[in-house]
N, C-alpha and C. Protein backbone atom coordinates (compact mmCIF):
# COMPACT_ATOMS: atom_id res chain seq x y z
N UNK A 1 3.93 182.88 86.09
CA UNK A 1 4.06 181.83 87.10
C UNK A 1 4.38 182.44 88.46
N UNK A 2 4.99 183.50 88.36
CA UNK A 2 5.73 183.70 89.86
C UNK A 2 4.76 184.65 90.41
N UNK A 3 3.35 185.13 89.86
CA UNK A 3 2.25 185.39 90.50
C UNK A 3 1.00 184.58 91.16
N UNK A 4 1.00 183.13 90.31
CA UNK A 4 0.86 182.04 90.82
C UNK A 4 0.95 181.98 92.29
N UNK A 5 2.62 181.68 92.20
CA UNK A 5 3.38 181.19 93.62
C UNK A 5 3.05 182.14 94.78
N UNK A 6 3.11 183.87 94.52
CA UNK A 6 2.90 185.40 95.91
C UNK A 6 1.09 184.49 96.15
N UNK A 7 0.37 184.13 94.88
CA UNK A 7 -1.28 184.24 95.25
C UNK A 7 -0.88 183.51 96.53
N UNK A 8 -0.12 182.01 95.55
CA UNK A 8 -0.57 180.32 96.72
C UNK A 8 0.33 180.73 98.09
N UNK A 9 1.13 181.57 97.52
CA UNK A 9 1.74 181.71 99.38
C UNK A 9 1.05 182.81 100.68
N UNK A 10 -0.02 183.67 99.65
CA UNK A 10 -1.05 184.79 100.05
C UNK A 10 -2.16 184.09 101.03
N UNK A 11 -2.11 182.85 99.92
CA UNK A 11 -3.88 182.19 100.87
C UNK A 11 -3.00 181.01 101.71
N UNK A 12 -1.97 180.85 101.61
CA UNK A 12 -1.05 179.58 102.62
C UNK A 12 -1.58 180.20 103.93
N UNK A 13 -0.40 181.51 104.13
CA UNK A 13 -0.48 182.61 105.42
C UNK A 13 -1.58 182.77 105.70
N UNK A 14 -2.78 183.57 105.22
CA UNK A 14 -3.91 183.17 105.86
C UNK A 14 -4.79 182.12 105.95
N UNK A 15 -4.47 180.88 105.42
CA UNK A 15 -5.21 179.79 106.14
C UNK A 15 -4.48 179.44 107.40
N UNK A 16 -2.98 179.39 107.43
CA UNK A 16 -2.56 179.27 108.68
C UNK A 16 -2.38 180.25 109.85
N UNK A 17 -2.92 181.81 109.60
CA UNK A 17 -2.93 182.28 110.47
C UNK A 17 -4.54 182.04 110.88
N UNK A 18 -5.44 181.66 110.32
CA UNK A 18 -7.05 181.50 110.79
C UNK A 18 -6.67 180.42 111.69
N UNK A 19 -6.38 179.43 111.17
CA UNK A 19 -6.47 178.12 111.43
C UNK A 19 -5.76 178.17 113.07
N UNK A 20 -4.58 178.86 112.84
CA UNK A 20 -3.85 179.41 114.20
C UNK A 20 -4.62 179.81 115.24
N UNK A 21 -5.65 180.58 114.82
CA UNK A 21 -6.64 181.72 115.90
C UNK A 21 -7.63 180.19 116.00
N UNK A 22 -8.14 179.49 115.28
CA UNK A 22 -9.02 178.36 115.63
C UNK A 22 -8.29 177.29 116.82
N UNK A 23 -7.45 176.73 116.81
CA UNK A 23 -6.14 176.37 117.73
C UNK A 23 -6.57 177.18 118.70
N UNK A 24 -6.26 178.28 118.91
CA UNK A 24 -5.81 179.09 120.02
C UNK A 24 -7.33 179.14 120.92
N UNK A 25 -8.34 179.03 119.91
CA UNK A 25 -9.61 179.41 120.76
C UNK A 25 -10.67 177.69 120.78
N UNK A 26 -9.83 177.07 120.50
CA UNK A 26 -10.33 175.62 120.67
C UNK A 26 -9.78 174.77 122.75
N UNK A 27 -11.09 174.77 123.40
CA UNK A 27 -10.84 174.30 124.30
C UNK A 27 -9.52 173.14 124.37
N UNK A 28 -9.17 173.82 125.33
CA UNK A 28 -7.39 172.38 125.67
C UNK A 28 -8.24 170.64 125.90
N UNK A 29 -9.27 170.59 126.34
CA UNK A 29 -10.01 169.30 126.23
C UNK A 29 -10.18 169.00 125.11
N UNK A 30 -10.79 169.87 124.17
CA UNK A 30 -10.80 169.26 122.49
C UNK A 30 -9.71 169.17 122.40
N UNK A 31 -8.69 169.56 122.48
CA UNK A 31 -7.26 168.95 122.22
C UNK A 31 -6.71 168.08 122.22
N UNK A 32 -7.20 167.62 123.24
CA UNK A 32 -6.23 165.87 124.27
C UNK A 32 -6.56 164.91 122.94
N UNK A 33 -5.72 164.36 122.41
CA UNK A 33 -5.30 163.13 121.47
C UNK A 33 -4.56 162.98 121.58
N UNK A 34 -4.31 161.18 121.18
CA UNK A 34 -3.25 161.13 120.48
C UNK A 34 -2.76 159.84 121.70
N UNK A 35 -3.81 158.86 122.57
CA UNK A 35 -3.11 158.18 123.84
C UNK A 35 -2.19 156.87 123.31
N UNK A 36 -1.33 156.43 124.39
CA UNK A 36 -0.94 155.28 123.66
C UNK A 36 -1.85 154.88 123.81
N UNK A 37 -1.70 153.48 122.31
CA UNK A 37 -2.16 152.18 122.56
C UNK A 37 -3.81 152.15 121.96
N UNK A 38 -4.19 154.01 120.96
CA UNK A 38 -4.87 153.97 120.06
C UNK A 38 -4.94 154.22 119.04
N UNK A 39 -5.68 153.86 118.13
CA UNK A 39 -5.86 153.39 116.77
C UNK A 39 -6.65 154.44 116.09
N UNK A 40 -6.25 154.58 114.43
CA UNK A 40 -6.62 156.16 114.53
C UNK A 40 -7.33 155.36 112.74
N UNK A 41 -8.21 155.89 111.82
CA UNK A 41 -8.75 155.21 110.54
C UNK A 41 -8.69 156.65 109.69
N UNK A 42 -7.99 157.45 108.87
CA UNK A 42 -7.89 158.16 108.25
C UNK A 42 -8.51 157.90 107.07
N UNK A 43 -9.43 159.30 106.42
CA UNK A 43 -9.81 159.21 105.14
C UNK A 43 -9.47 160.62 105.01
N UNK A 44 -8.85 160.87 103.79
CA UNK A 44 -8.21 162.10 103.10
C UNK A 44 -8.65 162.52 101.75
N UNK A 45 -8.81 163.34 100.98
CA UNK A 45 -8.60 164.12 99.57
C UNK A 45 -7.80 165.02 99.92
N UNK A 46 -6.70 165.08 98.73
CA UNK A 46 -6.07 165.98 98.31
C UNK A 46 -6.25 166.49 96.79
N UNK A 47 -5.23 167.81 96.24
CA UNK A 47 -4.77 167.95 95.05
C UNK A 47 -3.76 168.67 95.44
N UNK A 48 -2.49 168.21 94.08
CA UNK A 48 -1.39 169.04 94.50
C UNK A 48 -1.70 170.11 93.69
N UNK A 49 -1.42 171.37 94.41
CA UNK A 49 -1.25 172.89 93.75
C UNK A 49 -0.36 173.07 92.59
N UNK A 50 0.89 172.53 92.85
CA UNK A 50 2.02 173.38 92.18
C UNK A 50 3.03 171.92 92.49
N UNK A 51 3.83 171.60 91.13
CA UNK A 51 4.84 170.48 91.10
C UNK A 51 6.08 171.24 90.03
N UNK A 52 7.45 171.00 90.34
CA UNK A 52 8.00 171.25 89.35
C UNK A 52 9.08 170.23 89.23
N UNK A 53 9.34 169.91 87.82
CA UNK A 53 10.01 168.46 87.61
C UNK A 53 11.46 168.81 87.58
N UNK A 54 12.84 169.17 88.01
CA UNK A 54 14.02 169.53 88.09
C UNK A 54 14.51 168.41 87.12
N UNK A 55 14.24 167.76 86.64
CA UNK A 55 15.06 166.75 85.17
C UNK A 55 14.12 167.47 83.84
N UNK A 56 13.20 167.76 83.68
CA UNK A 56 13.11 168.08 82.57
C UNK A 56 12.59 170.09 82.42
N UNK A 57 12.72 170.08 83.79
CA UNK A 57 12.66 171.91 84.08
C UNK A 57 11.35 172.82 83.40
N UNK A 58 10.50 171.85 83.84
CA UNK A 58 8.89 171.98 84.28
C UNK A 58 7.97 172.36 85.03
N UNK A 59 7.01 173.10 85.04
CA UNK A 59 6.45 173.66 86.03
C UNK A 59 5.05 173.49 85.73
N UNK A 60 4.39 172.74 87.03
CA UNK A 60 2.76 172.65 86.46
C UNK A 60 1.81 173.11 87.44
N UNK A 61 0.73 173.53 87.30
CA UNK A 61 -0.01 174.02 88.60
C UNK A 61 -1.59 173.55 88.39
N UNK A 62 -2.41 173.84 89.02
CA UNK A 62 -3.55 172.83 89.43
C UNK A 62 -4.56 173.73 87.35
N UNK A 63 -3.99 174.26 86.94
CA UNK A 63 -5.04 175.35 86.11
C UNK A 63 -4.62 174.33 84.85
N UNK A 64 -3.54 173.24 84.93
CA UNK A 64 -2.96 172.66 83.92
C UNK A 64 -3.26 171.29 83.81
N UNK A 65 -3.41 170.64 85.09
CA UNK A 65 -3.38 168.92 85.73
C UNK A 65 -3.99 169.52 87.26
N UNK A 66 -5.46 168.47 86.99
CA UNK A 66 -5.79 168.66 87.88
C UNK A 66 -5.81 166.67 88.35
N UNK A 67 -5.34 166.24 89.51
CA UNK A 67 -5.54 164.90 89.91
C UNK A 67 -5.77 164.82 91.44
N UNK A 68 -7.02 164.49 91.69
CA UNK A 68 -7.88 164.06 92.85
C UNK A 68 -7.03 163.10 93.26
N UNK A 69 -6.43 162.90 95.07
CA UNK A 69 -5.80 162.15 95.43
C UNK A 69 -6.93 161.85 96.87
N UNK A 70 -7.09 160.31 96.86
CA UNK A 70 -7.70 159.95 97.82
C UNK A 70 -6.66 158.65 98.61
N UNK A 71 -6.58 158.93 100.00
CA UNK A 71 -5.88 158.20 101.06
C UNK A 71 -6.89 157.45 101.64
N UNK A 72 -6.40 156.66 102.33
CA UNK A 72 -7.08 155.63 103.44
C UNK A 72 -6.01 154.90 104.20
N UNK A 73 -6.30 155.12 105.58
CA UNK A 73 -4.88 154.73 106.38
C UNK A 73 -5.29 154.32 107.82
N UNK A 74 -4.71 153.43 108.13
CA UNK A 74 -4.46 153.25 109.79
C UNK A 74 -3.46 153.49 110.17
N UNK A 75 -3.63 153.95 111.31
CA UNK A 75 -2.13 154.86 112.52
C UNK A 75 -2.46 153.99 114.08
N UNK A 76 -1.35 153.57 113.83
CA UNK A 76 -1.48 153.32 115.99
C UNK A 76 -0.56 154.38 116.55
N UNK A 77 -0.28 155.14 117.80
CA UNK A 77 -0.18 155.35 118.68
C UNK A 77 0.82 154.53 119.74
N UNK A 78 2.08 154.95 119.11
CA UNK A 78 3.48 154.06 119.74
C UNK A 78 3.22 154.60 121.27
N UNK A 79 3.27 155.72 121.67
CA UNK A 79 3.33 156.65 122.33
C UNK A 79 2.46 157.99 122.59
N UNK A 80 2.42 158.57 123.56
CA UNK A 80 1.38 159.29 123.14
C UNK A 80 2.03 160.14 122.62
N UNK A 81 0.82 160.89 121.24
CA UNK A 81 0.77 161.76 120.87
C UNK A 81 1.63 161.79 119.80
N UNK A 82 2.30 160.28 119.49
CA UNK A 82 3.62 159.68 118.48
C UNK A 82 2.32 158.65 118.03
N UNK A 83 1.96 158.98 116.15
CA UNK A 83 2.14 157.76 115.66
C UNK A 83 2.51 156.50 114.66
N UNK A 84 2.50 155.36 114.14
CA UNK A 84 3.26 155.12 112.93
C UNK A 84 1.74 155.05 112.10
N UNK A 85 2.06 154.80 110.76
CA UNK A 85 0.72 154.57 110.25
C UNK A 85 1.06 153.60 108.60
N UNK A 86 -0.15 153.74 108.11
CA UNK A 86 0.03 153.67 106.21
C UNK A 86 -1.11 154.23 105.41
N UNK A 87 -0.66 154.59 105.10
CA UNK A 87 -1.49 155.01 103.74
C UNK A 87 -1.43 154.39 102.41
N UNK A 88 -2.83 154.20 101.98
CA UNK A 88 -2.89 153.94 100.28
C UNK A 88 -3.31 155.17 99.40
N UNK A 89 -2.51 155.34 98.73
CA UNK A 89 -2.84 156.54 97.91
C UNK A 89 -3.56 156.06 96.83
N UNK A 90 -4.19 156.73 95.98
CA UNK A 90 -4.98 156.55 94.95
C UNK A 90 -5.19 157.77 93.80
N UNK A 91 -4.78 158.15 92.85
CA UNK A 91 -4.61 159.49 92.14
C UNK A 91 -5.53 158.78 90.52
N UNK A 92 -6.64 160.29 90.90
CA UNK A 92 -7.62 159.88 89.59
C UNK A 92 -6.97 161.16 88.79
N UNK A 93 -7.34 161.19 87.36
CA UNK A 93 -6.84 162.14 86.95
C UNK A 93 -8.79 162.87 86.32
N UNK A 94 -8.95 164.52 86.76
CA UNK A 94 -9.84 164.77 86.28
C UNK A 94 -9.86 165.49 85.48
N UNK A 95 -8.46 166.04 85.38
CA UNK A 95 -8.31 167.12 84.02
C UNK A 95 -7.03 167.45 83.35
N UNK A 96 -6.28 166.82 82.37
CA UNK A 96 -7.02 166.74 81.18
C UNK A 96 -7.30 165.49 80.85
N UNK A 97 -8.48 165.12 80.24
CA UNK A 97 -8.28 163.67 80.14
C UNK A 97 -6.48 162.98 79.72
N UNK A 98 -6.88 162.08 79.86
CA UNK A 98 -5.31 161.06 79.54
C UNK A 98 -5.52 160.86 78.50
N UNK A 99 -4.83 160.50 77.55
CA UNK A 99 -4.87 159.22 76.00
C UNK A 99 -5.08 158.33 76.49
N UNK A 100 -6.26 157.70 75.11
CA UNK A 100 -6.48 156.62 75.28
C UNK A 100 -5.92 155.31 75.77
N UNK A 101 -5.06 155.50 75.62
CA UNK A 101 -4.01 154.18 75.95
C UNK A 101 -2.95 154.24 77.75
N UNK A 102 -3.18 155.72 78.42
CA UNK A 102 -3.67 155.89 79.80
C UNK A 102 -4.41 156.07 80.55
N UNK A 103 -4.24 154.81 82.01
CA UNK A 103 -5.89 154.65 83.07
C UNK A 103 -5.64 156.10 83.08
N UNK A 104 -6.99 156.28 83.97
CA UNK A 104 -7.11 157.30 85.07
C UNK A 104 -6.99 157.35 86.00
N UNK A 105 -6.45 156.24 86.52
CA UNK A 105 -6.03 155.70 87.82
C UNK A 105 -4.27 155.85 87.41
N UNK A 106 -3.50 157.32 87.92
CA UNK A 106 -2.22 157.57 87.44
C UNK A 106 -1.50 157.51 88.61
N UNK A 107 -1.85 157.28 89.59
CA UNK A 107 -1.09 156.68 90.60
C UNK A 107 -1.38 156.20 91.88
N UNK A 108 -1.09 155.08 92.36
CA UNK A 108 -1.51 154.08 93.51
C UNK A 108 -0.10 154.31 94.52
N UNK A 109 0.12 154.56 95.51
CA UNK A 109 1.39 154.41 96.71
C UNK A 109 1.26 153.71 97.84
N UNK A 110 2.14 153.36 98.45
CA UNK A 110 1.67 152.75 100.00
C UNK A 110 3.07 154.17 100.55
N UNK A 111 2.21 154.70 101.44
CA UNK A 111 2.51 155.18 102.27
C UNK A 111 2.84 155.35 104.01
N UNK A 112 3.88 154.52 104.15
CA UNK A 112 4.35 154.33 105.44
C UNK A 112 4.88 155.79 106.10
N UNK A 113 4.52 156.00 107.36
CA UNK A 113 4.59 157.16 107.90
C UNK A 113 4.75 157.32 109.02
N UNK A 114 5.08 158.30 110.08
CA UNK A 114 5.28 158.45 111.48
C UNK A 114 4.86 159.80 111.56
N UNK A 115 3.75 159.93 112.79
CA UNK A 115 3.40 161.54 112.75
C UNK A 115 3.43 161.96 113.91
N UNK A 116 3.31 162.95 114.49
CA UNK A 116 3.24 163.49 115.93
C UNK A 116 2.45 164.71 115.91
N UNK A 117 1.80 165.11 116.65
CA UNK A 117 0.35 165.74 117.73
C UNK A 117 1.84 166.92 118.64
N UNK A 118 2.01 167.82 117.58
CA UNK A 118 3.50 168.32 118.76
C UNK A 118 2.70 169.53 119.53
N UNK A 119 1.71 170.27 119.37
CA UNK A 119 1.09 171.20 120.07
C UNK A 119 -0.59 171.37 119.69
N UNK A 120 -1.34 171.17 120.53
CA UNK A 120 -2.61 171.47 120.62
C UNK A 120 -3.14 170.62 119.15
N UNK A 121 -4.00 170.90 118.81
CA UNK A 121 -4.48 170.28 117.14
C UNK A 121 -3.45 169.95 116.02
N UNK A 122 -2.50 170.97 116.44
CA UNK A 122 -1.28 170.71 115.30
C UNK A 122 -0.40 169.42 115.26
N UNK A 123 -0.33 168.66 113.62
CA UNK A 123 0.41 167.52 113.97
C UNK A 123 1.02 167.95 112.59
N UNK A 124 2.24 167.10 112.56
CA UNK A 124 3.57 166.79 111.55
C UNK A 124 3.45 165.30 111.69
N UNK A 125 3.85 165.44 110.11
CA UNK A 125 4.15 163.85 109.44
C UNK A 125 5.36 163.97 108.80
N UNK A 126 6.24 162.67 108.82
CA UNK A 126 7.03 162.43 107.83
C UNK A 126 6.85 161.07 106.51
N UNK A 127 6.80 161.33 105.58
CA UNK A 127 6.00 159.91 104.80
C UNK A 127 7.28 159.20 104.05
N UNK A 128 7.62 158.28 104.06
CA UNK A 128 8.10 157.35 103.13
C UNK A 128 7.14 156.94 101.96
N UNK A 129 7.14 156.86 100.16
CA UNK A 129 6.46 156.92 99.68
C UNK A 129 7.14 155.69 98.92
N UNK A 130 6.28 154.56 98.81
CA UNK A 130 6.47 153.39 97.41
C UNK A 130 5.67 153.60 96.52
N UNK A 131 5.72 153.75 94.98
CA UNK A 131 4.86 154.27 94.19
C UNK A 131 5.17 153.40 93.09
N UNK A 132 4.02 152.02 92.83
CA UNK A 132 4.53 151.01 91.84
C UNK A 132 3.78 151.80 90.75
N UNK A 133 2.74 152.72 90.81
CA UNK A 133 1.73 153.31 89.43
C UNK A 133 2.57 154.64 89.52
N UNK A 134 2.93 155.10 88.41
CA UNK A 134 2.62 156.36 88.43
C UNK A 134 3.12 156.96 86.79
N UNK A 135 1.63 158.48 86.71
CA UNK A 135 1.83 158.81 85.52
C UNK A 135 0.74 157.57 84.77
N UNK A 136 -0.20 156.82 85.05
CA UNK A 136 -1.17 156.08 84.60
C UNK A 136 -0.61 154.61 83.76
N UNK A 137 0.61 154.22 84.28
CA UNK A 137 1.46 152.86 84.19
C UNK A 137 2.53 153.10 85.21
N UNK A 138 2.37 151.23 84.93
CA UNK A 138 3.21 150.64 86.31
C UNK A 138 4.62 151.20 85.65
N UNK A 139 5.50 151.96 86.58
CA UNK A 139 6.59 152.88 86.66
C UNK A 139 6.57 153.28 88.16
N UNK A 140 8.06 152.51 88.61
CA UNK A 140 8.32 152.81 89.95
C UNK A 140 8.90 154.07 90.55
N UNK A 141 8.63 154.59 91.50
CA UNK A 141 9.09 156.16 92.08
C UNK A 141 9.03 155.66 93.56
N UNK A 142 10.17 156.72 94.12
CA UNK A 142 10.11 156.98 95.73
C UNK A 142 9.84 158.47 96.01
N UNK A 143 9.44 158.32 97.36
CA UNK A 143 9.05 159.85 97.72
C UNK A 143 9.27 159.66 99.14
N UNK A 144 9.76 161.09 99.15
CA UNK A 144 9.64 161.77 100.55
C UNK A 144 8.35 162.57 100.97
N UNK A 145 7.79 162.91 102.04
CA UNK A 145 6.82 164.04 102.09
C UNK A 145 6.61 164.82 103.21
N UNK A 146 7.16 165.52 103.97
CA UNK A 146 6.76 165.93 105.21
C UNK A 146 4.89 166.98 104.93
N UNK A 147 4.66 166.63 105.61
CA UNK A 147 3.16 167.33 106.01
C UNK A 147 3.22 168.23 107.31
N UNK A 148 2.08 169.20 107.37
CA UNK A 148 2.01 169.87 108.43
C UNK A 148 0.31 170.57 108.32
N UNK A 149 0.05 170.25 109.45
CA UNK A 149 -1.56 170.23 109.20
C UNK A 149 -2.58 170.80 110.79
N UNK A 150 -3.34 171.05 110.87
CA UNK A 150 -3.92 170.87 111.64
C UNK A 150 -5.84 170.12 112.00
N UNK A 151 -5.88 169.51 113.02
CA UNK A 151 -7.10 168.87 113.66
C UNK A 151 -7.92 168.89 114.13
N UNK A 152 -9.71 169.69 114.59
CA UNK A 152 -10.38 169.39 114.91
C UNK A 152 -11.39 168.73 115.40
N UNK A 153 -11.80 168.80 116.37
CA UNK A 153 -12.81 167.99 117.27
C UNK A 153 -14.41 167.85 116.75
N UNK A 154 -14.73 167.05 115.80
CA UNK A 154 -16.42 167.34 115.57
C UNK A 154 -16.95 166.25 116.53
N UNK A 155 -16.68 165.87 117.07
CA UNK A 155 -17.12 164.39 118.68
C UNK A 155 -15.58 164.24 118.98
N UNK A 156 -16.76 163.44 120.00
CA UNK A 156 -15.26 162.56 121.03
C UNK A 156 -14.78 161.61 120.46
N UNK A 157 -14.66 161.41 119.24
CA UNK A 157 -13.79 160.07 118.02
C UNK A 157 -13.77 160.80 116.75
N UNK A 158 -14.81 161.40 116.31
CA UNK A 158 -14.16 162.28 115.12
C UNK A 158 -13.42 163.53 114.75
N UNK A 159 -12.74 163.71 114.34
CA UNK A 159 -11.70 164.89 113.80
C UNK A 159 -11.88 165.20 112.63
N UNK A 160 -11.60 166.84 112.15
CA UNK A 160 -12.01 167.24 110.69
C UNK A 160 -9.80 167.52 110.53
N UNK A 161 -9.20 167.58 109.51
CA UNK A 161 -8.62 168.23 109.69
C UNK A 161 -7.82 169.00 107.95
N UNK A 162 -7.22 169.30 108.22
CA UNK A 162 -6.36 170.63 106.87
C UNK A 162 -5.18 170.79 107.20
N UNK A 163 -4.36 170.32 106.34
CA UNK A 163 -3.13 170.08 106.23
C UNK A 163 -2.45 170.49 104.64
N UNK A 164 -1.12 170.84 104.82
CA UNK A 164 -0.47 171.57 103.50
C UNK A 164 0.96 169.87 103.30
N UNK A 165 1.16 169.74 102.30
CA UNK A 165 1.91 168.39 102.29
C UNK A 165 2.97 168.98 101.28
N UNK A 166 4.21 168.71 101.34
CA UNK A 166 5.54 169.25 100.47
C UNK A 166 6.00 167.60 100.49
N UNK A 167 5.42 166.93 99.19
CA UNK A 167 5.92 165.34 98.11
C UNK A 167 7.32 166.34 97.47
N UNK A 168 8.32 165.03 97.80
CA UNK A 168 9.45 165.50 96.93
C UNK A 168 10.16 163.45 96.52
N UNK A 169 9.53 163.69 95.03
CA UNK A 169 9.93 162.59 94.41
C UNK A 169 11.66 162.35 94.05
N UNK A 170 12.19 161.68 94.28
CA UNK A 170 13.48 161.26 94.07
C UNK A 170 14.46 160.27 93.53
N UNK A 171 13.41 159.37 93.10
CA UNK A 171 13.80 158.35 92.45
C UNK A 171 13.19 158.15 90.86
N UNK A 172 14.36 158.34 90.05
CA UNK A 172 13.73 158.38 88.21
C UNK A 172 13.80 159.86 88.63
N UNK A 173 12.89 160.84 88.74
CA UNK A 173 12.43 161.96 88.61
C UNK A 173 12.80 162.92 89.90
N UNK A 174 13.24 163.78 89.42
CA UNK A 174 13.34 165.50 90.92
C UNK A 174 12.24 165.83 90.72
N UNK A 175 11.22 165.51 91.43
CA UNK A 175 9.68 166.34 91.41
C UNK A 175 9.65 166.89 92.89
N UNK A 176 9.17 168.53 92.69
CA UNK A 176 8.95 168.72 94.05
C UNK A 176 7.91 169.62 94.10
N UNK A 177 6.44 169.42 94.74
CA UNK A 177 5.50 170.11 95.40
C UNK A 177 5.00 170.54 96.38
N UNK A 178 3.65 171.19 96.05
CA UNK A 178 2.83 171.48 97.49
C UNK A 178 0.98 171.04 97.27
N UNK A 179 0.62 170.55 98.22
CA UNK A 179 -0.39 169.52 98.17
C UNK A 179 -0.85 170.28 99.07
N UNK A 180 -2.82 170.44 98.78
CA UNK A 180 -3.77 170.64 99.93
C UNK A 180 -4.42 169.18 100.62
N UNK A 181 -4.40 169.13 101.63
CA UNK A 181 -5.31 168.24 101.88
C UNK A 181 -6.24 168.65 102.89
N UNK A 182 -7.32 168.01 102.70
CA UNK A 182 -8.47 167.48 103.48
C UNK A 182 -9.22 166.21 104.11
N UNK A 183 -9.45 165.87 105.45
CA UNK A 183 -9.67 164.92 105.90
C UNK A 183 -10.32 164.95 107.09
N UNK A 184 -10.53 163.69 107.51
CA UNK A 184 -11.42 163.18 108.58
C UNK A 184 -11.10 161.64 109.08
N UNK A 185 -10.76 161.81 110.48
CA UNK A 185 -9.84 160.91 111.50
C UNK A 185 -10.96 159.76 112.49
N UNK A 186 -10.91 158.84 112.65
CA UNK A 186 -11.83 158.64 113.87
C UNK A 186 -11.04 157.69 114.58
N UNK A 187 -11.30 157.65 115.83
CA UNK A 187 -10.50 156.91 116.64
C UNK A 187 -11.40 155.51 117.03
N UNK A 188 -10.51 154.49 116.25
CA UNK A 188 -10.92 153.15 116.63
C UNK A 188 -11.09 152.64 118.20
């Protein structure tokens, strides 16, 4: 396991040092987001990498449970470059199958959030997590999640972006991970 963790922290550092040099050599005009008083339509996939359960002293990684997480969210723009948002989470499970007698649909959340645009492409989130599904029955959980990600310009309304997400469940369960995500932003 703890070769696992040197790989995922091997390819962390260099996605964020590329991603850094992309930032750095991305015109300051592709930059400008984030005005008050606009409206932002998020679509996301994730999978979490690596979770470990501190109540039953567990450790799982993507080679074990693999579950496709798809978001969909609106964000306004309190302020610039500040915004609140929500997210619906949606978690399919694609590997290993479930028993019969669990969906594949193992977890649904509403995700209320506040994010900020603090330098060039780079933005931070903090998520509040309600989670009435989870584990493929209704079973309630809370979560925390800070994110940290960065944004690209493919037009003047669309954004590509890649972001690393640390979910730390706290309610029923000590679960704490690290999540890839991937997405694409457009400004309403």
């Amino acid at each position: 396991m703890r070769s696992f963790w040197l790989g995922g922290a091997r390819a962390l550092v260099l996605a964020t040092v590329s991603l850094s040099g992309l930032c750095l050599l991305t015109p300051r005009s592709a930059q400008a987001l984030g005005k008050q008083g606009e409206f932002l339509q998020t679509d996301t996939l994730g999978a979490s990498l690596v979770t470990h359960d501190y109540k039953t002293h567990t450790t799982k990684d993507i080679s074990q449970t693999f579950n496709l997480s798809e978001f969909v969210g609106l964000h306004y723009y309190v302020v610039d470059r500040v915004r609140l948002g929500m997210n619906l989470q949606f978690n399919e499970r694609v590997f290993p199958h479930p028993p019969l007698h669990v969906s594949r649909l193992q977890r649904f959340a509403l995700l209320p959030q506040v994010g900020w645009n603090f330098y060039g492409p780079m933005f931070g989130a903090l998520v509040c997590g309600v989670v009435p599904r989870t584990d493929g029955k209704e079973h309630l959980n809370l979560t925390l999640q800070a994110v940290f990600g960065v944004s690209l310009p493919l037009s003047a309304r669309v954004r590509i972006s890649l972001a690393g997400e640390v979910p730390w469940t706290y309610y029923d369960h000590q679960v704490l991970g690290v999540t890839a995500l991937s997405g694409i932003s457009i400004r309403l």
